[in-house]
C-alpha atoms as a PDB file:
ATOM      1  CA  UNK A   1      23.445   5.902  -6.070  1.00  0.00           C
ATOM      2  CA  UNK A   2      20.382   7.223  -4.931  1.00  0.00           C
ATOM      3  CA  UNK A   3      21.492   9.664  -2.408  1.00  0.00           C
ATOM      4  CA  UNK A   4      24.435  10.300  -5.215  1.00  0.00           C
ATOM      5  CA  UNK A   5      21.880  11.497  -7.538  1.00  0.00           C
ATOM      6  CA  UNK A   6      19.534  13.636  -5.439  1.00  0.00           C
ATOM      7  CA  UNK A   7      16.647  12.260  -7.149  1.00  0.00           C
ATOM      8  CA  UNK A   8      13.699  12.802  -4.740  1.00  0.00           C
ATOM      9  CA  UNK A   9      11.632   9.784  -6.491  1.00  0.00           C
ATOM     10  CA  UNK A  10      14.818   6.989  -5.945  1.00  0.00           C
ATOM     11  CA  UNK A  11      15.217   8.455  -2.026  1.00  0.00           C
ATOM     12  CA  UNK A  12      11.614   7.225  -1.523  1.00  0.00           C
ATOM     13  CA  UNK A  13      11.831   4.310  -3.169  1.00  0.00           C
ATOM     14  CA  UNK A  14      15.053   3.237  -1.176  1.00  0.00           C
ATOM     15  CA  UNK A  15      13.299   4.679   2.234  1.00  0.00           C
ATOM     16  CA  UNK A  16      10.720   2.116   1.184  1.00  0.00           C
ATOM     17  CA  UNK A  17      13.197  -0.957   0.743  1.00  0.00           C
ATOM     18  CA  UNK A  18      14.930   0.064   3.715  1.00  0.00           C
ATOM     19  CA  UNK A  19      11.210  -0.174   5.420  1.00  0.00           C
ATOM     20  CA  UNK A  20      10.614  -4.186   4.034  1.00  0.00           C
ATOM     21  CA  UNK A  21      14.449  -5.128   5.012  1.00  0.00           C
ATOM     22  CA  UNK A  22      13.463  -3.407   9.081  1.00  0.00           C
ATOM     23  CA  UNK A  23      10.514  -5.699   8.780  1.00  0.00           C
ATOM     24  CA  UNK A  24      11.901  -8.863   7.392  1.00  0.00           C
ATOM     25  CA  UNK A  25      14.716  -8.444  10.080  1.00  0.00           C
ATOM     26  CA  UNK A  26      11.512  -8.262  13.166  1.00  0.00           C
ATOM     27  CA  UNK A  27      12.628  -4.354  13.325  1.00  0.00           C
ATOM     28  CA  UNK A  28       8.956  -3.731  13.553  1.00  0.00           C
ATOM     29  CA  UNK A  29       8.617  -0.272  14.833  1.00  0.00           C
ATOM     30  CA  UNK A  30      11.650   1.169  12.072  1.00  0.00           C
ATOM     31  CA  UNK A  31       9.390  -0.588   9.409  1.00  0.00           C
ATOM     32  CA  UNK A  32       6.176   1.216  10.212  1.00  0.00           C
ATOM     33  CA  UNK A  33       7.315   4.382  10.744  1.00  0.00           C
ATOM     34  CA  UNK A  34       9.361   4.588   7.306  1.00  0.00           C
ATOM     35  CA  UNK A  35       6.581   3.061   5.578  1.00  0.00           C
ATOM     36  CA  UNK A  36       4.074   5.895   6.632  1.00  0.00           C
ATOM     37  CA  UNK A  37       6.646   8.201   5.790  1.00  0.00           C
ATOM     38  CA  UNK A  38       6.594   6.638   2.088  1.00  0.00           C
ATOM     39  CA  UNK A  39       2.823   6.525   1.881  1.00  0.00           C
ATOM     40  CA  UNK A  40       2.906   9.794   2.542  1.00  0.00           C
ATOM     41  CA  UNK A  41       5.259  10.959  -0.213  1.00  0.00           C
ATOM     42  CA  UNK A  42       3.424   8.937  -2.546  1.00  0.00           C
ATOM     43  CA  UNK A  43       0.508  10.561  -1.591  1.00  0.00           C
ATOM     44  CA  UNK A  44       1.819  14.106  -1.796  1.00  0.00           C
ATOM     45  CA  UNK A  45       3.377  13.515  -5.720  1.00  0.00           C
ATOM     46  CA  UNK A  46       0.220  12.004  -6.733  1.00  0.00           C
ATOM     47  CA  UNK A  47       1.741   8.200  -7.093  1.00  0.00           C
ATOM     48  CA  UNK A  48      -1.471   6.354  -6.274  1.00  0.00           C
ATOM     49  CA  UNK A  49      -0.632   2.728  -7.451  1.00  0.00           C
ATOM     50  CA  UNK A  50       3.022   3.302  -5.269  1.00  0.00           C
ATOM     51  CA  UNK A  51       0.662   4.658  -2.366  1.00  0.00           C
ATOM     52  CA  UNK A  52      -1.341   2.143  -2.456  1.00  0.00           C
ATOM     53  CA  UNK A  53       1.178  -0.558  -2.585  1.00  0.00           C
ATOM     54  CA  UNK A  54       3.526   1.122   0.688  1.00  0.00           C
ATOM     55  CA  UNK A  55       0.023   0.856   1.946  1.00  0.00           C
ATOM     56  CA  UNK A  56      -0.039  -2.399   1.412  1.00  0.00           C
ATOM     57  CA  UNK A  57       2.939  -3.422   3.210  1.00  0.00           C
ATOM     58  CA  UNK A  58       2.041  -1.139   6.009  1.00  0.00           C
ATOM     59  CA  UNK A  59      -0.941  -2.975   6.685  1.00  0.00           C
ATOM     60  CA  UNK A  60      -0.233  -6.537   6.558  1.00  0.00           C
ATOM     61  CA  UNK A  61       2.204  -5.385  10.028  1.00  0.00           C
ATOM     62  CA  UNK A  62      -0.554  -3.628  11.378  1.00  0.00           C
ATOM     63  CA  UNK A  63      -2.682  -6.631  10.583  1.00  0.00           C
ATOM     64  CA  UNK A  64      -0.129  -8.641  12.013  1.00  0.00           C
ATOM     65  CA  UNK A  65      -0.219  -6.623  15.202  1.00  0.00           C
ATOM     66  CA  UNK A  66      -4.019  -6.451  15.515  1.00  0.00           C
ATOM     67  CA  UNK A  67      -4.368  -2.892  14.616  1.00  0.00           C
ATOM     68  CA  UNK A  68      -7.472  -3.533  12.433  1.00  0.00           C
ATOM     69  CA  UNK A  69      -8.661   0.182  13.268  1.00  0.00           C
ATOM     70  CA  UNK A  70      -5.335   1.828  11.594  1.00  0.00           C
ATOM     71  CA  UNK A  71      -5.743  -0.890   8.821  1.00  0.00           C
ATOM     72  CA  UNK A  72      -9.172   0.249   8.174  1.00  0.00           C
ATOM     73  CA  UNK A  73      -8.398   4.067   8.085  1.00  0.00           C
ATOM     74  CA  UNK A  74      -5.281   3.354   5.441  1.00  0.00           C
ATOM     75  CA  UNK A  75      -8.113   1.492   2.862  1.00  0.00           C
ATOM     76  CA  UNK A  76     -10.152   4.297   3.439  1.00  0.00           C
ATOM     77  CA  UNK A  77      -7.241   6.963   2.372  1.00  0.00           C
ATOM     78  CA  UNK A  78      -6.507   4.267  -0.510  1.00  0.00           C
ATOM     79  CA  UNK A  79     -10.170   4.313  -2.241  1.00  0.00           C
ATOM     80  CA  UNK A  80     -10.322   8.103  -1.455  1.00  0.00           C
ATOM     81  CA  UNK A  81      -7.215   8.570  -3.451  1.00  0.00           C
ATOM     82  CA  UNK A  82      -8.142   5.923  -6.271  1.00  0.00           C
ATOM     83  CA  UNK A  83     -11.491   7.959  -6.850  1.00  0.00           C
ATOM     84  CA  UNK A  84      -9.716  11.397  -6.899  1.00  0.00           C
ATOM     85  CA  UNK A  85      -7.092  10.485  -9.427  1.00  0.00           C
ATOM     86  CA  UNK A  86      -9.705   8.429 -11.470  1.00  0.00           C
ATOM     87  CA  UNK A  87      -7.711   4.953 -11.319  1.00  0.00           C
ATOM     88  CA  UNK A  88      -8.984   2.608 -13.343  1.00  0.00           C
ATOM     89  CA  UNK A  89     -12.705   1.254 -11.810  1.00  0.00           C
ATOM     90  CA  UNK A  90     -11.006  -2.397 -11.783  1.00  0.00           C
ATOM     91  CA  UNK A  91      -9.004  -1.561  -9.359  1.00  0.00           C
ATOM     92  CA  UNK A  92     -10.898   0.622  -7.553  1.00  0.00           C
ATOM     93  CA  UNK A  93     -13.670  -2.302  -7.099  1.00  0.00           C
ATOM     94  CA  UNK A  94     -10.802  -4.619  -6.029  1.00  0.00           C
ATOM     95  CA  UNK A  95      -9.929  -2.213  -3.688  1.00  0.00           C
ATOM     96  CA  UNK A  96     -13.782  -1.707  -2.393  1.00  0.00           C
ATOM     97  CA  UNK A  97     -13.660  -5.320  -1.979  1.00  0.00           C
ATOM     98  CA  UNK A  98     -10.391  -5.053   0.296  1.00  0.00           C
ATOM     99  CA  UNK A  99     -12.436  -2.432   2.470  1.00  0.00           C
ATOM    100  CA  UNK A 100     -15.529  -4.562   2.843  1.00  0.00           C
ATOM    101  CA  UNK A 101     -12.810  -7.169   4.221  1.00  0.00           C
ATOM    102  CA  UNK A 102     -11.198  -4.436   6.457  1.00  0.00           C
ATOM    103  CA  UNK A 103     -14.874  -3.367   7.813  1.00  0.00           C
ATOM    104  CA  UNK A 104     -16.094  -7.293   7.929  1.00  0.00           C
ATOM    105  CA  UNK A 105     -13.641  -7.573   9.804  1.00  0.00           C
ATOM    106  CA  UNK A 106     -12.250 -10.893   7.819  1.00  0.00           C
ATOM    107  CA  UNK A 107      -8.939  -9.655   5.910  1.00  0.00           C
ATOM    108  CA  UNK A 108      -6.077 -11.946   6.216  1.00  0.00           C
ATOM    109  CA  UNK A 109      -2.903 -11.306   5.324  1.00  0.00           C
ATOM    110  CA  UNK A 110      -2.642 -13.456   2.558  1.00  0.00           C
ATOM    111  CA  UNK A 111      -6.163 -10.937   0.890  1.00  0.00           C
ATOM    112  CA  UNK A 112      -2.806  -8.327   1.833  1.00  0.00           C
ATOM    113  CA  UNK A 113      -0.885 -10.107  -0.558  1.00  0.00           C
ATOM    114  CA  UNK A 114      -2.898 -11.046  -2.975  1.00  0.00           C
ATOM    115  CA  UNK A 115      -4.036  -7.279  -3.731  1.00  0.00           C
ATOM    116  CA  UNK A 116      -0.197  -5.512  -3.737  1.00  0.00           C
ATOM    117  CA  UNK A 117       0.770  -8.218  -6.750  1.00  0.00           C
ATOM    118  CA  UNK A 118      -2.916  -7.773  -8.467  1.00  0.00           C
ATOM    119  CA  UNK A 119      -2.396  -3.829  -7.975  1.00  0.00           C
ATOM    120  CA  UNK A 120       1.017  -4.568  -9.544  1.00  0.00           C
ATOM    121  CA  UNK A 121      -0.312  -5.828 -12.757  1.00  0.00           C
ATOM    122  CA  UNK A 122      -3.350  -3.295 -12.727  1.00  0.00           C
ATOM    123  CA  UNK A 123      -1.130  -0.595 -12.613  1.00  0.00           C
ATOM    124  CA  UNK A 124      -0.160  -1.840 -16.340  1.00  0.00           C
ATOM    125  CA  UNK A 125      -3.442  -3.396 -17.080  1.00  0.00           C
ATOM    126  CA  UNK A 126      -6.389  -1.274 -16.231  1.00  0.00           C
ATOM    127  CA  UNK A 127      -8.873  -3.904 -17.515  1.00  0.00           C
ATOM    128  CA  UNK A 128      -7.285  -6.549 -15.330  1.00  0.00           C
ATOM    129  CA  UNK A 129     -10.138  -7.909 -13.010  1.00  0.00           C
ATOM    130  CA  UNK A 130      -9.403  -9.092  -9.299  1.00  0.00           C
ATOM    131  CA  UNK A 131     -10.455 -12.573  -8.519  1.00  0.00           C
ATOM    132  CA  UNK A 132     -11.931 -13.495  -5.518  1.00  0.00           C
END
């Protein structure tokens, strides 16, 4: 339907499905390379919470893999893009939190998850606090 419709927005969105299915099925390399790709688009359109979130699932397989140095570069290019679009300084602290992790050297995949679903509500809460 997506392809059907041309819709730029939906192709990105299913690139980005396509991306968690390659990495639920252990087709690692597929998975990272669409979800930069998505990331990316994001980026471009000015999407910040959808950045953030392909992000997100891009770095809990680089965390996975031990690529802390790429995981630390993507929460850079997340809190640079939160400050430019002037997200909502909730989530832009949660997110300073997930770079003192990165940097610290202590993030954990489940920090990973816990951020994508608090960024999830954020996005329709602005005054939603992350907890610790």
């Amino acid at each position: 339907m997506a392809v059907a419709s041309g819709d730029e927005l939906d192709l990105i969105r299913v690139l980005w499905l396509e991306a968690r299915v390659a990495a639920g099925l252990g087709r690692r390399a597929a998975a990272i390379a669409a979800l930069r790709q998505v990331r990316r688009d994001f980026e471009v359109r000015g999407l910040a919470y959808d950045m953030a979130l392909a992000s997100l699932d891009l770095a809990a397989l680089l965390l996975e893999d031990g690529q802390t140095g790429e995981v630390k570069a993507l929460v850079e290019k997340m809190v640079a893009t939160f400050r430019a679009r002037g997200i909502a300084r909730e989530a832009l602290a949660a997110l300073l939190l997930f770079r003192q992790a990165a940097e610290d050297e202590t993030m954990t995949l489940t920090l990973v998850h816990r951020l994508a679903r608090y960024l999830e509500q954020a996005r329709h809460d602005s005054s939603l606090r992350f907890e610790t």
